[in-house]
Protein backbone atom coordinates (compact mmCIF):
# COMPACT_ATOMS: atom_id res chain seq x y z
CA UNK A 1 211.09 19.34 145.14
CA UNK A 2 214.90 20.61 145.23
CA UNK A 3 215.74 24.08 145.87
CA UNK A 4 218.49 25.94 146.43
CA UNK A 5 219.06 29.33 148.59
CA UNK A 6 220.44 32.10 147.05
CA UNK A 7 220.50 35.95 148.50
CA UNK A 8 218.47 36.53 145.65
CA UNK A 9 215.77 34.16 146.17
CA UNK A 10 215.20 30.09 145.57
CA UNK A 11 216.71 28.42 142.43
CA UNK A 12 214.19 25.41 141.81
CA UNK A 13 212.31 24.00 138.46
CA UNK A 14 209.51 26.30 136.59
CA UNK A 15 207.22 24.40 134.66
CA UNK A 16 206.43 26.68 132.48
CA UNK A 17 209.93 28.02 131.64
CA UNK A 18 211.01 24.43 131.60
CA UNK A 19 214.27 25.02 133.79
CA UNK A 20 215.81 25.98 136.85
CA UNK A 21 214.85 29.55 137.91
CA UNK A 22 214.91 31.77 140.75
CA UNK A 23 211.83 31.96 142.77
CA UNK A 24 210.11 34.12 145.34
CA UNK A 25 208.88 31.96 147.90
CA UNK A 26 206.54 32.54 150.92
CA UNK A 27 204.21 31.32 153.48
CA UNK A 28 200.94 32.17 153.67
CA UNK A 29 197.85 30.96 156.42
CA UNK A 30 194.65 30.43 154.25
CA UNK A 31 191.11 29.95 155.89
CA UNK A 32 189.56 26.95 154.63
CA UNK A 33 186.39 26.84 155.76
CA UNK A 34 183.64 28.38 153.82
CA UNK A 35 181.65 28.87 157.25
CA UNK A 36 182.11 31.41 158.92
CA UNK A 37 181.77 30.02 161.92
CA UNK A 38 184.55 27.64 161.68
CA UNK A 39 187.23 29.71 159.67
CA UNK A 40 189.22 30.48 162.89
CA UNK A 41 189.53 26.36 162.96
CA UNK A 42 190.47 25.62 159.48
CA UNK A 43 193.73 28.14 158.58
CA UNK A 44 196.69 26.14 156.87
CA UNK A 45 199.55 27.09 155.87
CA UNK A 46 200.14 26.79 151.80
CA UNK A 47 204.17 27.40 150.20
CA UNK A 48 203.47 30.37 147.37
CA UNK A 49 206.56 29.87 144.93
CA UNK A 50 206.26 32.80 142.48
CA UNK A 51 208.94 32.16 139.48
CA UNK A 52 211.10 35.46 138.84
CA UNK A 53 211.15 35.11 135.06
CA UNK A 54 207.73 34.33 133.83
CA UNK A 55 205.84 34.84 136.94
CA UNK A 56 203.94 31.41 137.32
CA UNK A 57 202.97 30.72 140.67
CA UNK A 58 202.65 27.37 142.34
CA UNK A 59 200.88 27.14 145.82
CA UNK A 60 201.33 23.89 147.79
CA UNK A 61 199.33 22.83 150.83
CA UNK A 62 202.25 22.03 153.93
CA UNK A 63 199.54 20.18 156.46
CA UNK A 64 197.61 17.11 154.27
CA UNK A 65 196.42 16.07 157.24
């Protein structure tokens, strides 16, 4: 995945605009776990790119482990 910084956000490829774009891109910590139990055990963090022209987000999972 290539990006590029700009002050405006992150130029990288849409999918559904079929170009480069700028993006909004965060981090988020998602629980896992459906039990409640273990949630506190399985948060991970996920990249949320949100694309500043159509609005398609893509969410990515940073820890396959």
């Amino acid at each position: 995945m290539a990006t590029k910084s700009r002050p405006d956000g992150v130029t990288e490829a849409c999918d559904r605009c079929g170009r480069e774009t700028t993006h909004d891109v965060r981090v988020e910590i998602r629980t896992e776990s459906k039990k409640r139990e273990n949630a506190e055990f399985s948060r991970e963090p996920y990249r949320i790119s949100v694309c500043g022209v159509c609005g398609s987000e893509k969410t990515q999972r940073m820890n396959n482990a």
